[in-house]
Protein backbone atom coordinates (compact mmCIF):
# COMPACT_ATOMS: atom_id res chain seq x y z
CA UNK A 1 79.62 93.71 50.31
CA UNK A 2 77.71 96.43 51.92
CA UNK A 3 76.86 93.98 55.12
CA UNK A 4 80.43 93.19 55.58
CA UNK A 5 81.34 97.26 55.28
CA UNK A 6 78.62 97.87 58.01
CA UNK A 7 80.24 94.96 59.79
CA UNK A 8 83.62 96.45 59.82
CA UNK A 9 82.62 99.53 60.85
CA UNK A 10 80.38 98.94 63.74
CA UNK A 11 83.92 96.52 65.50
CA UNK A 12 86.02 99.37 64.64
CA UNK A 13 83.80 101.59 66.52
CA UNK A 14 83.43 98.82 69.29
CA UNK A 15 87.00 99.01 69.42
CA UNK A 16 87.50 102.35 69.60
CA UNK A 17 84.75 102.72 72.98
CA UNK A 18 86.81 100.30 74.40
CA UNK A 19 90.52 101.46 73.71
CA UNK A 20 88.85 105.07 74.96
CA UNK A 21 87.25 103.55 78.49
CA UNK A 22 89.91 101.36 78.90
CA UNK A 23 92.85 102.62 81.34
CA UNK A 24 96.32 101.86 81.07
CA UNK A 25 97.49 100.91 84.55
CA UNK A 26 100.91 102.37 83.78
CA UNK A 27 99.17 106.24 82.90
CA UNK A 28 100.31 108.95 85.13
CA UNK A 29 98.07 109.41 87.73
CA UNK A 30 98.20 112.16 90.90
CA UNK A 31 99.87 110.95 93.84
CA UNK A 32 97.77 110.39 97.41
CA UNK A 33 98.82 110.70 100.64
CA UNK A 34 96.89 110.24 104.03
CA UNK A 35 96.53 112.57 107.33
CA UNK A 36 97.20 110.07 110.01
CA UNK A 37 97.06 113.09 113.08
CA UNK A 38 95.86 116.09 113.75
CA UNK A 39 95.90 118.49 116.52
CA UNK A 40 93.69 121.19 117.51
CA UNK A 41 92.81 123.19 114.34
CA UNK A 42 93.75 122.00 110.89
CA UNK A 43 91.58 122.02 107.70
CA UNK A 44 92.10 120.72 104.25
CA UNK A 45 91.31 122.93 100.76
CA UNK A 46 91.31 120.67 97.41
CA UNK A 47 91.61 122.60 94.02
CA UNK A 48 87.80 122.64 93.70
CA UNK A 49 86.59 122.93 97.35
CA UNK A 50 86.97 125.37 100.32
CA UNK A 51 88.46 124.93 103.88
CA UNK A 52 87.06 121.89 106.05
CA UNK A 53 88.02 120.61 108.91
CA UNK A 54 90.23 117.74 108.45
CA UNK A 55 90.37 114.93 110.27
CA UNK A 56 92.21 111.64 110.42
CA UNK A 57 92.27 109.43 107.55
CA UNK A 58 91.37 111.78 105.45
CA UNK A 59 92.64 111.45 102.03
CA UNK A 60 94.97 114.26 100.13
CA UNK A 61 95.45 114.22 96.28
CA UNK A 62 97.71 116.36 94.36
CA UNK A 63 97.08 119.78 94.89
CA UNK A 64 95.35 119.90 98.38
CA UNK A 65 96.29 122.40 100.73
CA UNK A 66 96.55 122.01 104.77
CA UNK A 67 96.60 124.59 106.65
CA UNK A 68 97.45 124.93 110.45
CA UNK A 69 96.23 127.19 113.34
CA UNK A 70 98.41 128.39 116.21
CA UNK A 71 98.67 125.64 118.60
CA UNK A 72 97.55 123.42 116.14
CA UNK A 73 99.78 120.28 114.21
CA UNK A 74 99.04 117.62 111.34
CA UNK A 75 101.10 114.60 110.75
CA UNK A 76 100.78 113.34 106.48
CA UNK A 77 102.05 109.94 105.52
CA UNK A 78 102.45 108.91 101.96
CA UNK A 79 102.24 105.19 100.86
CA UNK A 80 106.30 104.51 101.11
CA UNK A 81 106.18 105.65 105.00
CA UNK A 82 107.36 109.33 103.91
CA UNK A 83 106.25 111.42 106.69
CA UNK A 84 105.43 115.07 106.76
CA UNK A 85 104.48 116.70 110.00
CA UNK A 86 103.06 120.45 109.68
CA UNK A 87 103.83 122.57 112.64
CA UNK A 88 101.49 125.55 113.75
CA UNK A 89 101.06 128.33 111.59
CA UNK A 90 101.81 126.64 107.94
CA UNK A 91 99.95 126.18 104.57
CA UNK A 92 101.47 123.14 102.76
CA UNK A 93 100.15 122.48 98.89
CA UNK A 94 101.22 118.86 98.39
CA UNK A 95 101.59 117.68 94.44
CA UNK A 96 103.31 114.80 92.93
CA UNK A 97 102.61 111.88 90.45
CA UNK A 98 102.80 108.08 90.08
CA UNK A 99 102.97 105.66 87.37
CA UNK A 100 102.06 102.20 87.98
CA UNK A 101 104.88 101.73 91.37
CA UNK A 102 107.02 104.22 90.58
CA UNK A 103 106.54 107.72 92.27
CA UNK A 104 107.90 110.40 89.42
CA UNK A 105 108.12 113.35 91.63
CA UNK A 106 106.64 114.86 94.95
CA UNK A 107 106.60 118.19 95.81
CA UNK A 108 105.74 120.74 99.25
CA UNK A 109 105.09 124.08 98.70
CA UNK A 110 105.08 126.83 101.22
CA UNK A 111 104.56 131.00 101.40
CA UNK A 112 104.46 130.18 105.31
CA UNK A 113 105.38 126.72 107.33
CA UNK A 114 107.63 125.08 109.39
CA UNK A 115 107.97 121.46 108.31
CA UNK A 116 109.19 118.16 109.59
CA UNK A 117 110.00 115.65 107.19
CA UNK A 118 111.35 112.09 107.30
CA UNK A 119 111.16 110.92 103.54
CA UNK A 120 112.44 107.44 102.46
CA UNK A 121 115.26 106.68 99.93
CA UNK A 122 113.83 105.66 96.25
CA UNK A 123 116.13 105.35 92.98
CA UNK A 124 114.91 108.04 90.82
CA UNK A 125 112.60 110.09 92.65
CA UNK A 126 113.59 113.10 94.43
CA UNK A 127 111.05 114.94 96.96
CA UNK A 128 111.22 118.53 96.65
CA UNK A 129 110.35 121.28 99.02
CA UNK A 130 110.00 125.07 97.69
CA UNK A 131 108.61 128.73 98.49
CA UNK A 132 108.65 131.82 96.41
CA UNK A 133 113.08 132.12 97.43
CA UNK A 134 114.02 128.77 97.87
CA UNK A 135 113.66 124.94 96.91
CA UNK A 136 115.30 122.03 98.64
CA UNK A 137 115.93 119.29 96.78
CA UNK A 138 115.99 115.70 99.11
CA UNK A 139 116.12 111.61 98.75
CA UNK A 140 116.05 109.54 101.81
CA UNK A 141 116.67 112.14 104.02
CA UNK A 142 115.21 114.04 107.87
CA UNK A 143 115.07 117.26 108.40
CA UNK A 144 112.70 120.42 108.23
CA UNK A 145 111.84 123.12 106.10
CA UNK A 146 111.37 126.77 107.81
CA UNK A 147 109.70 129.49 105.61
CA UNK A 148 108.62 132.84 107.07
CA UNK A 149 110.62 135.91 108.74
CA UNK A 150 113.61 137.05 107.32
CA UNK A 151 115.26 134.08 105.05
CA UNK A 152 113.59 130.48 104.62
CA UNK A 153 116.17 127.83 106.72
CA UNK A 154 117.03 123.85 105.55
CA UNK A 155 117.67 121.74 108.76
CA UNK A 156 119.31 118.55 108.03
CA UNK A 157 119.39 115.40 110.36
CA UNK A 158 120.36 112.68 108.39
CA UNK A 159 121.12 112.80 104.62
CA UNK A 160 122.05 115.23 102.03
CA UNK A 161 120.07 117.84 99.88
CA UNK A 162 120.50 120.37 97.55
CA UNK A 163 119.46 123.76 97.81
CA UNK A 164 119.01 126.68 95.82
CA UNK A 165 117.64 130.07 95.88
CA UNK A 166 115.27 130.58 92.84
CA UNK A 167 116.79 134.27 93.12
CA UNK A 168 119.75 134.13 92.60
CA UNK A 169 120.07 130.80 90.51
CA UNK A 170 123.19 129.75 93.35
CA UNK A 171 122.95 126.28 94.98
CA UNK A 172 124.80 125.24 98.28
CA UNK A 173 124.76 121.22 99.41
CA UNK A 174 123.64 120.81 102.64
CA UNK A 175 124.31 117.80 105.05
CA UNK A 176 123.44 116.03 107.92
CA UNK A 177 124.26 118.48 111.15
CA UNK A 178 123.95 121.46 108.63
CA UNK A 179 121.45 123.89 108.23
CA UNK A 180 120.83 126.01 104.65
CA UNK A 181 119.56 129.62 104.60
CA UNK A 182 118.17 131.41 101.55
CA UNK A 183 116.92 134.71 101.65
CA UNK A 184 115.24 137.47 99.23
CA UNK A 185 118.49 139.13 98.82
CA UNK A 186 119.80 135.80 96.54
CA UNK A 187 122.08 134.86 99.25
CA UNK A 188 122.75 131.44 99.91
CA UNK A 189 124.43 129.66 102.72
CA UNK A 190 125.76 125.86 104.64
CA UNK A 191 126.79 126.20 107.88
CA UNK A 192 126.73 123.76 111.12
CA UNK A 193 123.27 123.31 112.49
CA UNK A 194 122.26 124.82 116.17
CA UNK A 195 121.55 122.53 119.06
CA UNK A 196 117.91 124.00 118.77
CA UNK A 197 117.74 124.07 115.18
CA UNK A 198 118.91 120.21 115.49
CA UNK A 199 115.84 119.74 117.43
CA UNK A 200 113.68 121.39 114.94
CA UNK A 201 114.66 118.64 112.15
CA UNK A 202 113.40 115.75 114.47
CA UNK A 203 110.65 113.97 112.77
CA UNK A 204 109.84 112.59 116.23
CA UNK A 205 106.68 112.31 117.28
CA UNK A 206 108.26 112.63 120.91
CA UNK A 207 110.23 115.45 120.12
CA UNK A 208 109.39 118.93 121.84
CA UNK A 209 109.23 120.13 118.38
CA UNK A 210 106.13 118.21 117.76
CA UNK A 211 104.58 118.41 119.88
CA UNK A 212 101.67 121.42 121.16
CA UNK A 213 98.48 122.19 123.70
CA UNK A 214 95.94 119.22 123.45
CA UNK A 215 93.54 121.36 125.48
CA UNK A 216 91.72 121.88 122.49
CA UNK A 217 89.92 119.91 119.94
CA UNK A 218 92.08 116.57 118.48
CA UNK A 219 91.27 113.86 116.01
CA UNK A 220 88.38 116.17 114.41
CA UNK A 221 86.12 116.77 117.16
CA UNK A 222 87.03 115.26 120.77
CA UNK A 223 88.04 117.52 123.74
CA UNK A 224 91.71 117.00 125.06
CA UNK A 225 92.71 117.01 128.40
CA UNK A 226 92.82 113.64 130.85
CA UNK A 227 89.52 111.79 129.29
CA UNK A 228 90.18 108.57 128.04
CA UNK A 229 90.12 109.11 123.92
CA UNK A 230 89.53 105.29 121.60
CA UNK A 231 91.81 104.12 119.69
CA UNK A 232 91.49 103.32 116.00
CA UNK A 233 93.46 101.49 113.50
CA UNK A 234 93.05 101.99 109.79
CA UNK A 235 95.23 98.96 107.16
CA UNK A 236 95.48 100.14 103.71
CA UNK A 237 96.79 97.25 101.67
CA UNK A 238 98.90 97.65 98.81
CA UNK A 239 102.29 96.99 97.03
CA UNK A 240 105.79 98.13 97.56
CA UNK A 241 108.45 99.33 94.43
CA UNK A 242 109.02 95.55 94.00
CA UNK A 243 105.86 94.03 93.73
CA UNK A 244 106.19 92.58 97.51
CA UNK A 245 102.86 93.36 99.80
CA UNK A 246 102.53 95.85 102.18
CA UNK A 247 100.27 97.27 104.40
CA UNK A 248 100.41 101.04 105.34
CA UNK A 249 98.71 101.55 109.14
CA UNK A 250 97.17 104.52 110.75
CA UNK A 251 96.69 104.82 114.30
CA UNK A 252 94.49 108.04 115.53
CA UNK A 253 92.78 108.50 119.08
CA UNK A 254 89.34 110.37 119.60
């Protein structure tokens, strides 16, 4: 009787290690997202690290920072082809979580950027965008987000997103052609979009917007200018919302 109590109790405990070092491949787990560009100066912070230089392919987890020089520009693409592109002179922290396919939420936060974004359309998920006056709430939609100066700004180029100023509690909907403003004041505003501020919400790589001086350092380390730069090509297999493969590509030059 004894034997068989011993017996019982060492599977129990077997059981137990395993249920413990086993992972469920439906548990929440921190979102990633890739830098396929950068330009110039741009370094990455994670939550337990300081500032390095980043560098293409690097790989961003929730709660990673990138920060931007003046004349400097990083391009981020998450696993669904979501793009962010960080202009000069921002400081993105990028969060979100994932649960087996599904992404639960994403979020940008910013005290000081100017951000394109082209994010794709998923059922539930919405991507967010905030700062200490505003947050812009978007699905399947282009635009930009604008922090800094006098009141943050919400381009628009295609879609629809909601916007509210954490100051005042008021929202406004904002459209494609249609730029928000929020400012410290609680004020809260739609109204049509500028030629210029149009041309700010292109998530273009071609568009003047996006582009700055490549006299400096690119791709982590190479001089700009007219030498030839290599190009490289990084496939990172995986699976869509449906279970159907896909491949997400980075290209970078050096």
């Amino acid at each position: 009787m004894k034997r068989m109590h011993t017996v019982v109790v060492v599977v129990s405990v077997l059981l137990l290690l395993m249920s413990i070092a086993w992972q469920n491949p439906q548990d929440k787990k921190d979102i990633t997202a890739y830098v396929m560009k950068v330009v110039n100066d741009v370094t990455k912070r994670g939550p337990t690290t300081g500032w390095t230089a980043a560098i293409a392919t690097d790989r961003l987890r929730a709660g990673y920072n990138v920060r931007t020089q003046d004349g400097s520009l990083a391009v981020i693409k998450f696993a669904d082809d979501s793009k962010l592109i960080v202009r000069p002179k921002s400081i993105v922290d990028i969060k979100g979580q994932v649960q087996g396919k599904q992404i639960l939420d994403r979020s940008v936060y910013t005290e000081r950027g100017n951000v394109a974004f082209n994010v794709k359309k998923r059922e539930k998920e919405q991507f967010r965008f905030s700062s200490p006056v505003s947050v812009a709430s978007i699905r399947g939609t282009e635009g930009a987000f604008i922090v800094g100066g006098t009141e943050d700004l919400l381009i628009i180029l295609q879609g629809l997103a909601e916007y509210l100023n954490v100051i005042s509690n008021n929202s406004v909907n904002v459209g494609a052609g249609q730029t928000g403003t929020a400012n410290s004041n609680g004020d809260i505003n739609s109204r049509q979009s500028t030629p210029d501020e149009q041309n700010q919400g292109s998530s273009d790589d071609n568009s003047s917007s996006n582009q700055v001086g490549d006299g400096g350092q690119q791709g982590g380390g190479q001089q700009g200018g007219t030498s030839q730069r290599k190009k490289h090509e990084l496939r990172i297999p995986g699976l869509d919302k449906d279970g159907n493969p896909k491949t997400v590509i980075i290209e970078w030059e050096e």
